[in-house]
C-alpha atoms as a PDB file:
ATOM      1  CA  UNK A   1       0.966  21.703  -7.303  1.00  0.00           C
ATOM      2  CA  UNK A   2       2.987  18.333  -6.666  1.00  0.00           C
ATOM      3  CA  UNK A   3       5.594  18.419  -4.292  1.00  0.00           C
ATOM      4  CA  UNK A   4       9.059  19.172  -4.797  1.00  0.00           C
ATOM      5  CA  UNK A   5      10.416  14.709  -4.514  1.00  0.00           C
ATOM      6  CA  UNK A   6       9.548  11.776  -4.053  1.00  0.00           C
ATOM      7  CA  UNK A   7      11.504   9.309  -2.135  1.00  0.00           C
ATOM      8  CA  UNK A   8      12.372   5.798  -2.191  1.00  0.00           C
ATOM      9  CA  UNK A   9      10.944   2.582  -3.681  1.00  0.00           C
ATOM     10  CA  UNK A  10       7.955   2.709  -2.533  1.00  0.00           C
ATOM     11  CA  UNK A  11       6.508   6.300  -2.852  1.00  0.00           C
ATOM     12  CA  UNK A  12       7.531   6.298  -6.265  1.00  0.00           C
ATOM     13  CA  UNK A  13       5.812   3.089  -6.821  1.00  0.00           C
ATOM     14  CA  UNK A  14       2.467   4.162  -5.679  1.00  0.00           C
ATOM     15  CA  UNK A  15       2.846   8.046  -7.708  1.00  0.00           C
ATOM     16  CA  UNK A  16       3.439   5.799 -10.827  1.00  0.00           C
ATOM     17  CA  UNK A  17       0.450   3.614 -10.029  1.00  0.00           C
ATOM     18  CA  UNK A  18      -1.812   6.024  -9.429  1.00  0.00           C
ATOM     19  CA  UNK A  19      -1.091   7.636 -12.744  1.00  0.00           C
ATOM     20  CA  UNK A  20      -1.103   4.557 -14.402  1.00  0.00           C
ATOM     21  CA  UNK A  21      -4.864   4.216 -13.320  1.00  0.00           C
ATOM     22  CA  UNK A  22      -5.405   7.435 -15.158  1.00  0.00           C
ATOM     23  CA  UNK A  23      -4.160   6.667 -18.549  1.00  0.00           C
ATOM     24  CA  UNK A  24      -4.945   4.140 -21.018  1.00  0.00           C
ATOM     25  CA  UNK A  25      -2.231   4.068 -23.796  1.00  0.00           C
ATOM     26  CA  UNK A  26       0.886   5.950 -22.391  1.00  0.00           C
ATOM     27  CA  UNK A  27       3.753   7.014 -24.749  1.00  0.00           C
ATOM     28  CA  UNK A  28       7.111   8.632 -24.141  1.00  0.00           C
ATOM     29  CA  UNK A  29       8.971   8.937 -27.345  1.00  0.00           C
ATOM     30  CA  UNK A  30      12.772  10.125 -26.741  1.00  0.00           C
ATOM     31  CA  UNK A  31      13.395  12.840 -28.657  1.00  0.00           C
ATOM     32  CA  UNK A  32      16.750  13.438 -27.799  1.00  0.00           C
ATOM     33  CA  UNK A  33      19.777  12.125 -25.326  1.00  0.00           C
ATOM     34  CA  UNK A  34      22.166  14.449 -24.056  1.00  0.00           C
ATOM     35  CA  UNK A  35      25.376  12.801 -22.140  1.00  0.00           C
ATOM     36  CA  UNK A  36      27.576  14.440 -19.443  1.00  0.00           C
ATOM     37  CA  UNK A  37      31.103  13.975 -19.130  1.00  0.00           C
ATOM     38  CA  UNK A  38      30.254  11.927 -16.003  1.00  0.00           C
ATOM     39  CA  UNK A  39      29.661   8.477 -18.373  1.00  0.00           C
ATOM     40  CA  UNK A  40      26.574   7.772 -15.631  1.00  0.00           C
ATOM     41  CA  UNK A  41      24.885  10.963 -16.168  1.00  0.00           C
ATOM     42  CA  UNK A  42      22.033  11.473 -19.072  1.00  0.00           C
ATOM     43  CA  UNK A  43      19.639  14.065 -20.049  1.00  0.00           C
ATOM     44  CA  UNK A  44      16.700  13.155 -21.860  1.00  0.00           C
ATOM     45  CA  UNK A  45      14.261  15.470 -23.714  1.00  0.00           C
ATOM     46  CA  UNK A  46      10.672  13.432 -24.403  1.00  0.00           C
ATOM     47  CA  UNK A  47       7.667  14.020 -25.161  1.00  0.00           C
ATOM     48  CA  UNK A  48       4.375  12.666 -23.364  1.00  0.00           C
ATOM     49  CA  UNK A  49       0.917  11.744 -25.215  1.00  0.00           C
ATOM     50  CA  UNK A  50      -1.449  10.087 -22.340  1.00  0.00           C
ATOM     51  CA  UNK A  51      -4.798   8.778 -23.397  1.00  0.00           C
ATOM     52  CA  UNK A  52      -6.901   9.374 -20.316  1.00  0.00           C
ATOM     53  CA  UNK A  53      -9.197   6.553 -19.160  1.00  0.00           C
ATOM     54  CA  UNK A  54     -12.206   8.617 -18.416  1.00  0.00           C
ATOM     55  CA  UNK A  55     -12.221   9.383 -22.013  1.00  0.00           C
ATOM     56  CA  UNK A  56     -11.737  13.283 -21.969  1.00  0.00           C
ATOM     57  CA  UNK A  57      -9.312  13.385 -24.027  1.00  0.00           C
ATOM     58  CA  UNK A  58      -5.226  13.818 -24.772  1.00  0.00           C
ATOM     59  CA  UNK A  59      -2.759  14.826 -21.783  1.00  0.00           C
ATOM     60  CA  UNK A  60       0.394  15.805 -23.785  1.00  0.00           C
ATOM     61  CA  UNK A  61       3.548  17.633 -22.368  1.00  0.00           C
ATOM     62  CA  UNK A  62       6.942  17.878 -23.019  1.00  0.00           C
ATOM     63  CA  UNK A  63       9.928  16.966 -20.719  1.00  0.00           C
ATOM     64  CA  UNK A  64      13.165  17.191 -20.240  1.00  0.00           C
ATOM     65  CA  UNK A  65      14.911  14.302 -17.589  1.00  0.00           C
ATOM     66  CA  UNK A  66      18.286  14.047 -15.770  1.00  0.00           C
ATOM     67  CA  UNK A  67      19.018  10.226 -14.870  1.00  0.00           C
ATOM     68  CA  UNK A  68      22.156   8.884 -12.848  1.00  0.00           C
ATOM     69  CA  UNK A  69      22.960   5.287 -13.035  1.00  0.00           C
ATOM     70  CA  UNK A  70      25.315   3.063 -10.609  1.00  0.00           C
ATOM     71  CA  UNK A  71      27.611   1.332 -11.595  1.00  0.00           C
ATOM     72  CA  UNK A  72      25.576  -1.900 -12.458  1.00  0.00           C
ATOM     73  CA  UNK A  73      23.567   0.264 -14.406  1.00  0.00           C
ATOM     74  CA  UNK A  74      20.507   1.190 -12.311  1.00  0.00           C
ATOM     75  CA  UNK A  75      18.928   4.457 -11.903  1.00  0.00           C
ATOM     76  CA  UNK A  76      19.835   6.573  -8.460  1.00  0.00           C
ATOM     77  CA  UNK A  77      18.339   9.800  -9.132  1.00  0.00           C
ATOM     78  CA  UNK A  78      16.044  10.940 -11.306  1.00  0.00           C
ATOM     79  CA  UNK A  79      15.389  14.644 -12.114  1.00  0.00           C
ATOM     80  CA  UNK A  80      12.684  16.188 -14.120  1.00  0.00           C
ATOM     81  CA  UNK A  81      11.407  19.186 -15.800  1.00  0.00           C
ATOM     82  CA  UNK A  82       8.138  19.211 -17.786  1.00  0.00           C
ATOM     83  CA  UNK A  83       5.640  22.523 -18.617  1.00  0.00           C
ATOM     84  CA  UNK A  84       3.782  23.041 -15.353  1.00  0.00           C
ATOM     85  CA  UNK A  85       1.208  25.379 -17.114  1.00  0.00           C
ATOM     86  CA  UNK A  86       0.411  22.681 -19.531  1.00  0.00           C
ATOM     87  CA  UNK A  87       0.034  19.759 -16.747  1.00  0.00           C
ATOM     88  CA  UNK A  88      -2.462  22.486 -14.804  1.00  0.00           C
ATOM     89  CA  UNK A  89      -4.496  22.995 -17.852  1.00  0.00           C
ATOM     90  CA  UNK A  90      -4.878  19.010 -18.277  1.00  0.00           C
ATOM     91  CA  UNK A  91      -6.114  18.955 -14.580  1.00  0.00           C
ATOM     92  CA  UNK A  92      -8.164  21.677 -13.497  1.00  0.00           C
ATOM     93  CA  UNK A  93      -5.273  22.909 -11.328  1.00  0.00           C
ATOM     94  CA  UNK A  94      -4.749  26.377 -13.012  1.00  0.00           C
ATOM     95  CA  UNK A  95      -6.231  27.661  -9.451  1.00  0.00           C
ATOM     96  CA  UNK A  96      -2.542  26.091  -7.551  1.00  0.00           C
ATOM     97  CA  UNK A  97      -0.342  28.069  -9.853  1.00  0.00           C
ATOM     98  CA  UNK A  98       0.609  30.839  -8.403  1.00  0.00           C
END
């Protein structure tokens, strides 16, 4: 359904552009941060509510995120899980999961 990375600056740029000209109001609320004994490892379970801009409706799905920082603090990799059934349901993908 999407494929399995993304990247480099610039690839992730345009993925979170084109999903930005999806939604409207975007939310992430953190429900929860989970740290590793390596001080520049997180996990992060959040939630997503996405107001689409075509106006059919909600997309809302639940995620859980593994981030690693450098040294001065900036993100290096980012991993993350989310419900793939829910994310198909959204988008008419149900048809790509096999």
């Amino acid at each position: 359904m999407f494929p399995a990375e993304y990247v480099g600056k610039k690839i992730i740029y345009d993925r979170i552009k084109e999903a930005a000209d999806r939604f409207g109001e975007v939310k992430f609320p953190i429900d929860e941060i989970f740290p590793f004994q390596d001080p520049n490892r997180v996990a992060v379970k959040h939630t997503g509510k996405l107001q689409l801009k075509d106006g059919s409706g909600v997309y809302e799905n639940d995620y859980l995120a593994i981030l690693s920082f450098d040294e001065h603090g900036k993100i290096t990799e980012w991993i993350e899980y989310y419900n793939p059934i829910k994310s198909a349901k959204a988008f008419g993908l149900m048809d790509k999961i096999a």
